[in-house]
Protein backbone atom coordinates (compact mmCIF):
# COMPACT_ATOMS: atom_id res chain seq x y z
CA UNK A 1 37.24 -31.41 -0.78
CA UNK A 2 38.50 -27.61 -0.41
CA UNK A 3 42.58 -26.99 -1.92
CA UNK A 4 43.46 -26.68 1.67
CA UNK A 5 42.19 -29.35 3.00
CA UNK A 6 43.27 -31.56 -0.22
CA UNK A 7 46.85 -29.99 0.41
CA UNK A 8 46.99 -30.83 3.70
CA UNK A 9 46.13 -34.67 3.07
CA UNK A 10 48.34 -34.75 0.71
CA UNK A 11 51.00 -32.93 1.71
CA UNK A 12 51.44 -31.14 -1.63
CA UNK A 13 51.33 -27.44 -2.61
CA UNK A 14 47.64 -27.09 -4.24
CA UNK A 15 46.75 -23.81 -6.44
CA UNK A 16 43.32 -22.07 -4.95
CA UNK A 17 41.71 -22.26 -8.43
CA UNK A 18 40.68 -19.95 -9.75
CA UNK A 19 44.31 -17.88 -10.56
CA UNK A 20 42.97 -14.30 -9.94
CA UNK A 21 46.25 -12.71 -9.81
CA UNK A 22 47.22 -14.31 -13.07
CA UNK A 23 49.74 -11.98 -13.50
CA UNK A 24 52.00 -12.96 -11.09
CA UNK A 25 52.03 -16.45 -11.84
CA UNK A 26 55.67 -16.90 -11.76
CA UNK A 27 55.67 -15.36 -7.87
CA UNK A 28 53.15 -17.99 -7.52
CA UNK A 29 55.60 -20.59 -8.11
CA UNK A 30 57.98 -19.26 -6.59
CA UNK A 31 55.74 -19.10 -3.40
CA UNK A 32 54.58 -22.63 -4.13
CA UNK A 33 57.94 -24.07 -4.03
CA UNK A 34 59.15 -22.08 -0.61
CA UNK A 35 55.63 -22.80 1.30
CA UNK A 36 56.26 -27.03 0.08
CA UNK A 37 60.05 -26.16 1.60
CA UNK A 38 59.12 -24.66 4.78
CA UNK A 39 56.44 -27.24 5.46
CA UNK A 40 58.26 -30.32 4.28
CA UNK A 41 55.84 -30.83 1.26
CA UNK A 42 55.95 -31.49 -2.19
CA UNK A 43 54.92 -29.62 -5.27
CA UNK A 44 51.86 -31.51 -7.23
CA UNK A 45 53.56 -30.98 -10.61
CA UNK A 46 50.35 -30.39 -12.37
CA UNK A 47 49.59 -27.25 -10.29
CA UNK A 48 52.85 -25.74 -11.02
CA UNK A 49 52.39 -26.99 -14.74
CA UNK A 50 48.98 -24.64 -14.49
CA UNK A 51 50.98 -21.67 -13.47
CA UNK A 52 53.77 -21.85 -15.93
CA UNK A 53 50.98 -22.29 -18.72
CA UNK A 54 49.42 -19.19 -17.81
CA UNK A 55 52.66 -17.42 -18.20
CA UNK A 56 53.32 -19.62 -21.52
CA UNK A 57 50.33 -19.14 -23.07
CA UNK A 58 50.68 -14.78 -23.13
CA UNK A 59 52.18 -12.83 -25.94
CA UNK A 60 55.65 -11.58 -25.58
CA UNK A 61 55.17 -8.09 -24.19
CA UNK A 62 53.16 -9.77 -21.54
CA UNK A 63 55.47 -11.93 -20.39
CA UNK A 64 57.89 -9.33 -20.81
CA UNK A 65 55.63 -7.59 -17.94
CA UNK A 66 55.36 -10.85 -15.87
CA UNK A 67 58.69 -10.83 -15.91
CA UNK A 68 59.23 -7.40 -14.37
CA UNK A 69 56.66 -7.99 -12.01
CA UNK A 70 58.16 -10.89 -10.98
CA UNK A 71 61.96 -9.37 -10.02
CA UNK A 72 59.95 -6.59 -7.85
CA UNK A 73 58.26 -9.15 -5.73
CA UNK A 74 60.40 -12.47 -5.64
CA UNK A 75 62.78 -13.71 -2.95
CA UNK A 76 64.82 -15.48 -4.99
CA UNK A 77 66.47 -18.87 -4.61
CA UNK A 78 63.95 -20.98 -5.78
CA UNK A 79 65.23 -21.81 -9.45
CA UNK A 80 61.99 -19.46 -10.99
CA UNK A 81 63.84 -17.19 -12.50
CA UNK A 82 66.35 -19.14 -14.40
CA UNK A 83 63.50 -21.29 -15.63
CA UNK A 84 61.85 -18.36 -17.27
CA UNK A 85 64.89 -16.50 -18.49
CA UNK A 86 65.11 -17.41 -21.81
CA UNK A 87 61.00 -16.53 -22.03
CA UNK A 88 59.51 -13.24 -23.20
CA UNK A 89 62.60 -10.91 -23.10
């Protein structure tokens, strides 16, 4: 069964595997936890888990770089942010 469809069943926030943009894996989250608040989902905490792991698993400077990335292109207000502050800087 496609993500979408699975999500929809499910009602939980599914990751379209694979993560291309694997660099902005924390705006993923992000947008995984507002989509699952708009539509009145849930977050499967294994998918998030696979996002934070790919932001884990780089070197410093990297994350460093996610890090950036992620303050140009978040909203805010989802708790991202403080969850990775004490990473990579």
């Amino acid at each position: 069964m496609s993500a979408p469809v699975e999500s929809v069943r499910r009602r939980e926030v599914l990751l379209l595997e694979p993560l291309v943009n694997w660099k902005y894996a924390l705006t993923t989250v992000e947008r995984m936890r507002r989509y699952a608040r708009e539509l009145g989902y849930s977050v499967a905490p294994e998918e998030e888990a696979k996002a934070w792991c790919v932001f884990h698993e780089q070197p410093d400077n990297v994350r460093a770089g996610m890090l950036d990335r992620f303050l140009r292109t978040a909203r805010g207000g989802h708790g991202v942010l403080e969850e990775a502050a004490g990473v990579g800087r």
